[in-house]
N, C-alpha and C. Protein backbone atom coordinates (compact mmCIF):
# COMPACT_ATOMS: atom_id res chain seq x y z
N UNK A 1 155.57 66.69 186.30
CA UNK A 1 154.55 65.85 185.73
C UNK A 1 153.78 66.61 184.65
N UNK A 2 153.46 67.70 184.51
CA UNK A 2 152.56 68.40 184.16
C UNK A 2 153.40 68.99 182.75
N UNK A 3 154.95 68.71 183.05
CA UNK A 3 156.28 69.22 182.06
C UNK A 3 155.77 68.50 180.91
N UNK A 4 155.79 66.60 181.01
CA UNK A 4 155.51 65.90 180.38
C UNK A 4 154.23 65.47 179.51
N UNK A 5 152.97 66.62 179.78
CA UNK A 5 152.08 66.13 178.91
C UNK A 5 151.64 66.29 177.71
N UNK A 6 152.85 67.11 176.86
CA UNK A 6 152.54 67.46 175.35
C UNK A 6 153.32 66.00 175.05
N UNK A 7 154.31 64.94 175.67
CA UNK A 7 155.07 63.79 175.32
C UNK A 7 153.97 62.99 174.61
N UNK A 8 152.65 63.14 175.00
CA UNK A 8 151.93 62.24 175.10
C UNK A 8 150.86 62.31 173.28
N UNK A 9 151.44 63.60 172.97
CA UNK A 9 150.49 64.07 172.05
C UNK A 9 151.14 64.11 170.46
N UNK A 10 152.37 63.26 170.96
CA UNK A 10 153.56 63.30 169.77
C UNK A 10 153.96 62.50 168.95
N UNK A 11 153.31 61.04 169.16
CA UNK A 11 153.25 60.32 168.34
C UNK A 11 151.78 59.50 168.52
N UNK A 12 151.30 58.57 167.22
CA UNK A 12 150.05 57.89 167.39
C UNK A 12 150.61 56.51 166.89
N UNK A 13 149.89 55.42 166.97
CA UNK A 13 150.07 53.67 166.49
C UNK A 13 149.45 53.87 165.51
N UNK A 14 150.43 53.73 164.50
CA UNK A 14 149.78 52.79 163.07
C UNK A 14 149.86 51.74 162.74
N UNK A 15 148.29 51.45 162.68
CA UNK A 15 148.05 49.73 162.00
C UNK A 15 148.83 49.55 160.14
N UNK A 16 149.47 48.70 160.44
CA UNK A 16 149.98 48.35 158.50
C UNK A 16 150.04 47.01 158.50
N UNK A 17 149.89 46.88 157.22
CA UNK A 17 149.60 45.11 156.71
C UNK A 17 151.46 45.05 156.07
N UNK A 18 151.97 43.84 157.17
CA UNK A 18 153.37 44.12 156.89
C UNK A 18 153.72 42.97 155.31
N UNK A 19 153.26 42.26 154.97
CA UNK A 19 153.21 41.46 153.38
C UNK A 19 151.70 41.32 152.67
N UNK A 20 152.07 40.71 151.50
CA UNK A 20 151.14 41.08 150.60
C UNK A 20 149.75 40.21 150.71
N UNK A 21 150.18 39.13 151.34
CA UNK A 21 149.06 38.18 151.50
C UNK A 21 148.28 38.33 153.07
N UNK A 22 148.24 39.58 152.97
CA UNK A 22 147.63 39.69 154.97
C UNK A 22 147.74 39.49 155.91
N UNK A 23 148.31 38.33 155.99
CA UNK A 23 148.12 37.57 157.32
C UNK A 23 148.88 38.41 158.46
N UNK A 24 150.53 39.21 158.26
CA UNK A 24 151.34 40.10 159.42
C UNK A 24 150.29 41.23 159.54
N UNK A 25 150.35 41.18 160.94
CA UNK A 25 150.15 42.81 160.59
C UNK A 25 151.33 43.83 161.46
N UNK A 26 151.41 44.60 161.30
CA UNK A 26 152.08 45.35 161.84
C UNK A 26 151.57 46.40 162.61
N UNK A 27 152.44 47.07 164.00
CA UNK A 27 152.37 48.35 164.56
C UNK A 27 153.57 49.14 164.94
N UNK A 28 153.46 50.40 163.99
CA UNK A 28 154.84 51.90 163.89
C UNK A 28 154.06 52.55 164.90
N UNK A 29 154.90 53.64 165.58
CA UNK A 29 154.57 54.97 165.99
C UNK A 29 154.64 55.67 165.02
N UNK A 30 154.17 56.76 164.50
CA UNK A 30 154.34 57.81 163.85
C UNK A 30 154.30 59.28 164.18
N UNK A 31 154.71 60.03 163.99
CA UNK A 31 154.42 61.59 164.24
C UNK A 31 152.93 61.94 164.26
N UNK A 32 152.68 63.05 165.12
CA UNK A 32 151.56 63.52 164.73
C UNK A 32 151.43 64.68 164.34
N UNK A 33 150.84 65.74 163.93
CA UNK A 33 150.84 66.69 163.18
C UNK A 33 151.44 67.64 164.32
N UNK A 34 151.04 67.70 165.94
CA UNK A 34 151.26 68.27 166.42
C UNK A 34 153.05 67.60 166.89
N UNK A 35 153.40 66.61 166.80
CA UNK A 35 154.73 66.63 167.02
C UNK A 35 155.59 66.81 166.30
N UNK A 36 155.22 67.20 164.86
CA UNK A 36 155.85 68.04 163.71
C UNK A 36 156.28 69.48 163.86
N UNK A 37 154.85 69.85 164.77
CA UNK A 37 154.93 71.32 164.55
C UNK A 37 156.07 72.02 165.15
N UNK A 38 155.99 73.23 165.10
CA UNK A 38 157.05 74.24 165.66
C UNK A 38 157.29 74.37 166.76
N UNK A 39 155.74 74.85 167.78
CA UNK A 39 155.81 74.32 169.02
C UNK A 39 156.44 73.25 169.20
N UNK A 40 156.11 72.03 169.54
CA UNK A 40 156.50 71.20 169.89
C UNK A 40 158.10 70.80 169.68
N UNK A 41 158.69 70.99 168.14
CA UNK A 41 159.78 70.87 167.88
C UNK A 41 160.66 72.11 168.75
N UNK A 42 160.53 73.12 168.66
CA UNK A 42 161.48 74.48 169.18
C UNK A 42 161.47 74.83 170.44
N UNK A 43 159.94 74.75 170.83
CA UNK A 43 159.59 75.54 171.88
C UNK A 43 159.53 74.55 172.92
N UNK A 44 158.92 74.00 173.08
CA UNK A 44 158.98 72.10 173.97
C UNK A 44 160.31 71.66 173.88
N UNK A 45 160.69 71.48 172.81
CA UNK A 45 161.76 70.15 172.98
C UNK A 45 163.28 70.78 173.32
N UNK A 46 163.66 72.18 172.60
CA UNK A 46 164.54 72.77 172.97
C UNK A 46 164.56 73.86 174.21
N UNK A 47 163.47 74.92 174.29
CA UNK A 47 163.61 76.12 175.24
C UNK A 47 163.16 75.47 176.41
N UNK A 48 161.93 74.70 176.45
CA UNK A 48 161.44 74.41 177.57
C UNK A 48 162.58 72.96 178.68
N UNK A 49 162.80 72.34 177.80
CA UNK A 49 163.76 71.05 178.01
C UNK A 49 164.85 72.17 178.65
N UNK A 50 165.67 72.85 178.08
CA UNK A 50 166.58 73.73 178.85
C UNK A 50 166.42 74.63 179.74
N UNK A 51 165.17 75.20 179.80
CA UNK A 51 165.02 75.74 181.05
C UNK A 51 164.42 75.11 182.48
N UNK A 52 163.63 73.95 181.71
CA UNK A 52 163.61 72.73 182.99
C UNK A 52 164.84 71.94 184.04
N UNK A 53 164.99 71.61 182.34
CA UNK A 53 166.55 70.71 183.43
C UNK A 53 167.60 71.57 183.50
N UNK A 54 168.04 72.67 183.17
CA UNK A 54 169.36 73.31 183.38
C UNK A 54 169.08 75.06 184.50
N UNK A 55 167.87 75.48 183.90
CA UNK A 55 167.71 76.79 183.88
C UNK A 55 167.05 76.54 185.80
N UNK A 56 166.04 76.57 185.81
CA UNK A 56 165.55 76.06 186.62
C UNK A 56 166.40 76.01 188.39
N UNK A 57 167.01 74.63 188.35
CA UNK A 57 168.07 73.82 189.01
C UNK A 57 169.04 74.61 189.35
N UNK A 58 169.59 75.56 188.60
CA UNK A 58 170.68 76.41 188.37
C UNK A 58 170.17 77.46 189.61
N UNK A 59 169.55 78.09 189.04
CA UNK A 59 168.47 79.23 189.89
C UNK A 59 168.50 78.92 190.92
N UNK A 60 167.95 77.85 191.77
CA UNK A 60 167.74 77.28 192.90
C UNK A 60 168.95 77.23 193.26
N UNK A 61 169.78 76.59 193.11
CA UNK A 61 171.15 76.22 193.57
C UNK A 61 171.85 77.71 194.20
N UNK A 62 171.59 78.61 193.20
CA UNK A 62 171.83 79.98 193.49
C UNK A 62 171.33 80.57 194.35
N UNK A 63 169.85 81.36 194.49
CA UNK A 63 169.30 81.64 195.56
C UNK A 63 169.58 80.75 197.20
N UNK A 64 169.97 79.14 197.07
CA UNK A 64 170.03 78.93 198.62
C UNK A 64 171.30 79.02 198.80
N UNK A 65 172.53 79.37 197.68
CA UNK A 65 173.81 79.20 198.29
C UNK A 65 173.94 80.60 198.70
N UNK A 66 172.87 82.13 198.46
CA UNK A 66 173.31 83.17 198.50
C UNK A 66 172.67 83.32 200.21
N UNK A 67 171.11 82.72 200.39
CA UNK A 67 170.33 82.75 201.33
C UNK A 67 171.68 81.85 202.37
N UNK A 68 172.31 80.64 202.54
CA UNK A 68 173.27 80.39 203.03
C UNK A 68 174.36 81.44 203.23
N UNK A 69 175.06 81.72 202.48
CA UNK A 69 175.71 83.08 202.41
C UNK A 69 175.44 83.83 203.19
N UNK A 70 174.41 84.67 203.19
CA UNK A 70 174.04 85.66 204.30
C UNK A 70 173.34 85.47 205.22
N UNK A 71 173.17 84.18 205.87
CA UNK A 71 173.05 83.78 207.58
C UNK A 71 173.95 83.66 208.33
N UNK A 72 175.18 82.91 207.22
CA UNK A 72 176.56 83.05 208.12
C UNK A 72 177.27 84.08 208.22
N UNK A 73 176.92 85.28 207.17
CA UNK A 73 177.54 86.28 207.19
C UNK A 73 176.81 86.86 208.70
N UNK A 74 175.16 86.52 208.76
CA UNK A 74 174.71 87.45 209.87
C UNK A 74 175.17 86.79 210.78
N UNK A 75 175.36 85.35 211.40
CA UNK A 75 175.57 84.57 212.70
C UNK A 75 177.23 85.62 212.41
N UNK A 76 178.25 85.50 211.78
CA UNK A 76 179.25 86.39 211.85
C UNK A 76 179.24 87.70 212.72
N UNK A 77 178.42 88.40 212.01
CA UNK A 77 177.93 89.75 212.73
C UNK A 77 177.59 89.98 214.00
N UNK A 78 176.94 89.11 214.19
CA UNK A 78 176.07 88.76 215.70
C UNK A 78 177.17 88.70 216.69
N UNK A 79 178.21 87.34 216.26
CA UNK A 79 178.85 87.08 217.26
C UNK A 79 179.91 87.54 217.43
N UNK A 80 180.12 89.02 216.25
CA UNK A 80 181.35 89.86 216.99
C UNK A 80 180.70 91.14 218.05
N UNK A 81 179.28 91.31 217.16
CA UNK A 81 178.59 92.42 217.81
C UNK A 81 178.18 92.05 219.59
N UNK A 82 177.89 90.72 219.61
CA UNK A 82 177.94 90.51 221.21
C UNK A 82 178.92 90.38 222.14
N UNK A 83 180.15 90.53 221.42
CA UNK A 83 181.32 90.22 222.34
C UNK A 83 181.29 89.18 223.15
N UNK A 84 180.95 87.92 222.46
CA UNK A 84 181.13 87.09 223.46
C UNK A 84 181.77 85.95 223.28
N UNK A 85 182.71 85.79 224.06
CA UNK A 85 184.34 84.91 223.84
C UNK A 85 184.24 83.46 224.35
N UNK A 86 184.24 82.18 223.79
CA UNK A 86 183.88 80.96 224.30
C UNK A 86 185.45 80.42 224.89
């Protein structure tokens, strides 16, 4: 939640008079200075976006398949070290 709140700071509503005699009016989104910028373009939209959804997820996935890994390796251990035959 907290990923998403520069989303909010990236575009604004512009009012425009869509013909010449007034009466349409119109509403664009537009950029805002800060969704131009560098931050937002490089650092937000590319590094952070990839280390959220890929980087992140990845990590996790890792640490519990290793933490898995070495319980069964220890229940292994255990149950040759007790000698005990079912």
């Amino acid at each position: 939640m907290i990923y998403n709140i520069p989303t909010y700071f990236e575009v604004h509503v512009v009012r425009e008079i869509a013909n010449d005699n007034l009466t349409t009016i119109a509403y664009r989104l537009d950029s805002t200075e800060f969704g131009r910028g560098y931050f937002y373009q490089v650092i937000y939209l590319e590094w952070a976006f990839a280390i959220f959804s890929y980087g992140i997820p990845i990590w996790i996935l890792v640490v519990f398949n290793m933490a898995i890994y070495f319980m069964v390796s220890l229940f292994q251990y255990n149950k040759l070290s007790t000698n005990v035959t079912f």
